[in-house]
C-alpha atoms as a PDB file:
ATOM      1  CA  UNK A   1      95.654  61.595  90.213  1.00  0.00           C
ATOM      2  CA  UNK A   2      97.305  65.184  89.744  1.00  0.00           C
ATOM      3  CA  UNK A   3      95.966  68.433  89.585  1.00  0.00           C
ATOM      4  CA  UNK A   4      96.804  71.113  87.356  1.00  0.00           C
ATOM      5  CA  UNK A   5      95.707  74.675  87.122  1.00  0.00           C
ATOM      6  CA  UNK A   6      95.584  76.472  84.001  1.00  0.00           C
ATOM      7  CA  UNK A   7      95.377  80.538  82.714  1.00  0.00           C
ATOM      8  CA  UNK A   8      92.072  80.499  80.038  1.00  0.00           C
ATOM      9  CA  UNK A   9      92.368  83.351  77.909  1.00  0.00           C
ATOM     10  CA  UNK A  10      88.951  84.934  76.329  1.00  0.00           C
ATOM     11  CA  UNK A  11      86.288  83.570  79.312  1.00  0.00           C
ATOM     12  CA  UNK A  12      83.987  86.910  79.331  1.00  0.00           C
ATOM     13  CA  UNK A  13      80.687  85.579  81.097  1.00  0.00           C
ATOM     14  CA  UNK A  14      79.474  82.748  82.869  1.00  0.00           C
ATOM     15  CA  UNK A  15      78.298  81.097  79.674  1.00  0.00           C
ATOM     16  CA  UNK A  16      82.001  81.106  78.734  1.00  0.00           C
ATOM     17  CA  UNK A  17      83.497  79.487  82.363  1.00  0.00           C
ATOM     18  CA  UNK A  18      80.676  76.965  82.026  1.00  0.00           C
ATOM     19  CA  UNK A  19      81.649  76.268  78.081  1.00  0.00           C
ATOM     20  CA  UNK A  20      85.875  76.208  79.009  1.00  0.00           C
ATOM     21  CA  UNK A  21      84.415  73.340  82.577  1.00  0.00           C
ATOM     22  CA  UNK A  22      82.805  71.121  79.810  1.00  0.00           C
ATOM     23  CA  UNK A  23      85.365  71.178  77.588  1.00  0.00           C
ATOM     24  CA  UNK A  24      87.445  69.696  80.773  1.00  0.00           C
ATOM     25  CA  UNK A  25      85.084  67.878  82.268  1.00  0.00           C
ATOM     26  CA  UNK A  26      84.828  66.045  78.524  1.00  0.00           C
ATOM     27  CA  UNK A  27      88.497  64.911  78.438  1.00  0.00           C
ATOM     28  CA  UNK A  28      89.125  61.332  78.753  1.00  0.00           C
ATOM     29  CA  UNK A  29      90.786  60.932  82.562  1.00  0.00           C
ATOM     30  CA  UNK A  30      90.066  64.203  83.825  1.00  0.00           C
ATOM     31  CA  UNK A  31      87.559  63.704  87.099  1.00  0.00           C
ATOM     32  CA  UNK A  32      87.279  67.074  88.278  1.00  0.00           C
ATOM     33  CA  UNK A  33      87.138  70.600  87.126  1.00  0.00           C
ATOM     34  CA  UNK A  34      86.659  74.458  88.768  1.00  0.00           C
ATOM     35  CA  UNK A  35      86.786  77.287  86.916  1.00  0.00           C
ATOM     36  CA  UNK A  36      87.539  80.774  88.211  1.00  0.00           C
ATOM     37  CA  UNK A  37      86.015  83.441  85.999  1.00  0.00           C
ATOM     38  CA  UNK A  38      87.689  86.127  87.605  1.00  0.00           C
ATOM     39  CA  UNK A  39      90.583  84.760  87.834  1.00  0.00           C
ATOM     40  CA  UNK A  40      90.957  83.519  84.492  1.00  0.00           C
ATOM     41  CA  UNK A  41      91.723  79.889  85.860  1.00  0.00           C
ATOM     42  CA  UNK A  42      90.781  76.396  85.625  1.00  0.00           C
ATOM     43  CA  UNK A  43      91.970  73.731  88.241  1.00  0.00           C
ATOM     44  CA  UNK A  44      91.626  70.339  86.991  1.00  0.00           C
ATOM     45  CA  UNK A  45      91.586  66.991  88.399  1.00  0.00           C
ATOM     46  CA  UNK A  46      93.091  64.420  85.955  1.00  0.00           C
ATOM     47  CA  UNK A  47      94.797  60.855  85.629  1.00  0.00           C
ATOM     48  CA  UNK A  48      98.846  61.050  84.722  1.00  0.00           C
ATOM     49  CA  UNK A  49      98.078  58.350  82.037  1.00  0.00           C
ATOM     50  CA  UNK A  50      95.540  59.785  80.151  1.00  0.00           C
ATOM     51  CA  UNK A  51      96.108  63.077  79.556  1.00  0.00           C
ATOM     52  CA  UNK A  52      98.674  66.034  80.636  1.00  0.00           C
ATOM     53  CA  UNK A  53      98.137  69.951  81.330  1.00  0.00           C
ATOM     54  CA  UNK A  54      99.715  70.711  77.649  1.00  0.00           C
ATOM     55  CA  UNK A  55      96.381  68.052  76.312  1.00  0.00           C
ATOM     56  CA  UNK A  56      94.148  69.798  78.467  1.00  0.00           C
ATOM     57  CA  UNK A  57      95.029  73.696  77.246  1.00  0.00           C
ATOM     58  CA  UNK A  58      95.378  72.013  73.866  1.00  0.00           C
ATOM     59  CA  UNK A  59      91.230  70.931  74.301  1.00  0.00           C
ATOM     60  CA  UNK A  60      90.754  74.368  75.779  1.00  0.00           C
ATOM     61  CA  UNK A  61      92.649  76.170  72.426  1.00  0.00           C
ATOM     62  CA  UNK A  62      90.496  74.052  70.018  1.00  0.00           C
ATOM     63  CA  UNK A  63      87.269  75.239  71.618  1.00  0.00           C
ATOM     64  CA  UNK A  64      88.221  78.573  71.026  1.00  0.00           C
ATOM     65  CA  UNK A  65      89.557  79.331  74.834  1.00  0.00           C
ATOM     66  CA  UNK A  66      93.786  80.021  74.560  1.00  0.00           C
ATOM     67  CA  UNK A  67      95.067  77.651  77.555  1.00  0.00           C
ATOM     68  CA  UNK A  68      98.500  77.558  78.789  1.00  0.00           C
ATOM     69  CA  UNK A  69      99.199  75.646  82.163  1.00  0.00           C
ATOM     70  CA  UNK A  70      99.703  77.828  84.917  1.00  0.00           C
ATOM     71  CA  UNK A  71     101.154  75.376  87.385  1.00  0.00           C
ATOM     72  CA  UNK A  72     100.579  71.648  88.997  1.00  0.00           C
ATOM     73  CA  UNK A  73     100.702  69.908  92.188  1.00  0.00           C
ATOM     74  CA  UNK A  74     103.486  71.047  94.344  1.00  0.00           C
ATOM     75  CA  UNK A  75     101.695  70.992  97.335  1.00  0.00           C
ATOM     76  CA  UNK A  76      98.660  72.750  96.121  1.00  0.00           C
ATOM     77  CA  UNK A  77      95.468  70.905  95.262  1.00  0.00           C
ATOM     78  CA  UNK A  78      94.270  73.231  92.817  1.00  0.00           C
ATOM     79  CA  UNK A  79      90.773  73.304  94.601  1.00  0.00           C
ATOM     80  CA  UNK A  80      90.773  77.449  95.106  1.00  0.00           C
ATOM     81  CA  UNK A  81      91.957  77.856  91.162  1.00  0.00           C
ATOM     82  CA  UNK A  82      95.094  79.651  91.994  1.00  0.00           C
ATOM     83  CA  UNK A  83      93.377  82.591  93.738  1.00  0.00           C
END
């Protein structure tokens, strides 16, 4: 499993961090998701085979939420979202 942590552009309430988790959370490998609202950042939880950060902002873009990864793994497991 990795992790990956990505920057969500256009999350502006609660109703929006809980839209952008199950988007995530609806992605074929991914097996856990946080979202920071105010950080602006999703960590996610996913398998290496089945999808990659670019997939998972590319989900998050299609649902109307601008994604671009803001880092993975490297020591961090992506559990505090970055902040």
């Amino acid at each position: 499993m990795e992790n990956a942590v990505l920057r969500i552009n256009g999350m502006n309430g609660e109703a929006c961090a809980d839209k952008v988790a199950n988007v995530l959370a609806g992605i074929g490998g991914v097996s856990d998701v946080r979202v920071s609202l105010l950080n602006s950042l999703a960590s996610v939880r996913y398998d290496a085979d089945k999808a990659t950060p670019a997939s998972l902002a590319g989900s998050l873009a299609q649902a109307g939420y601008p994604a671009e990864p803001a880092g993975t793994g490297g020591g961090c497991c992506g559990g505090c979202c970055g902040g």
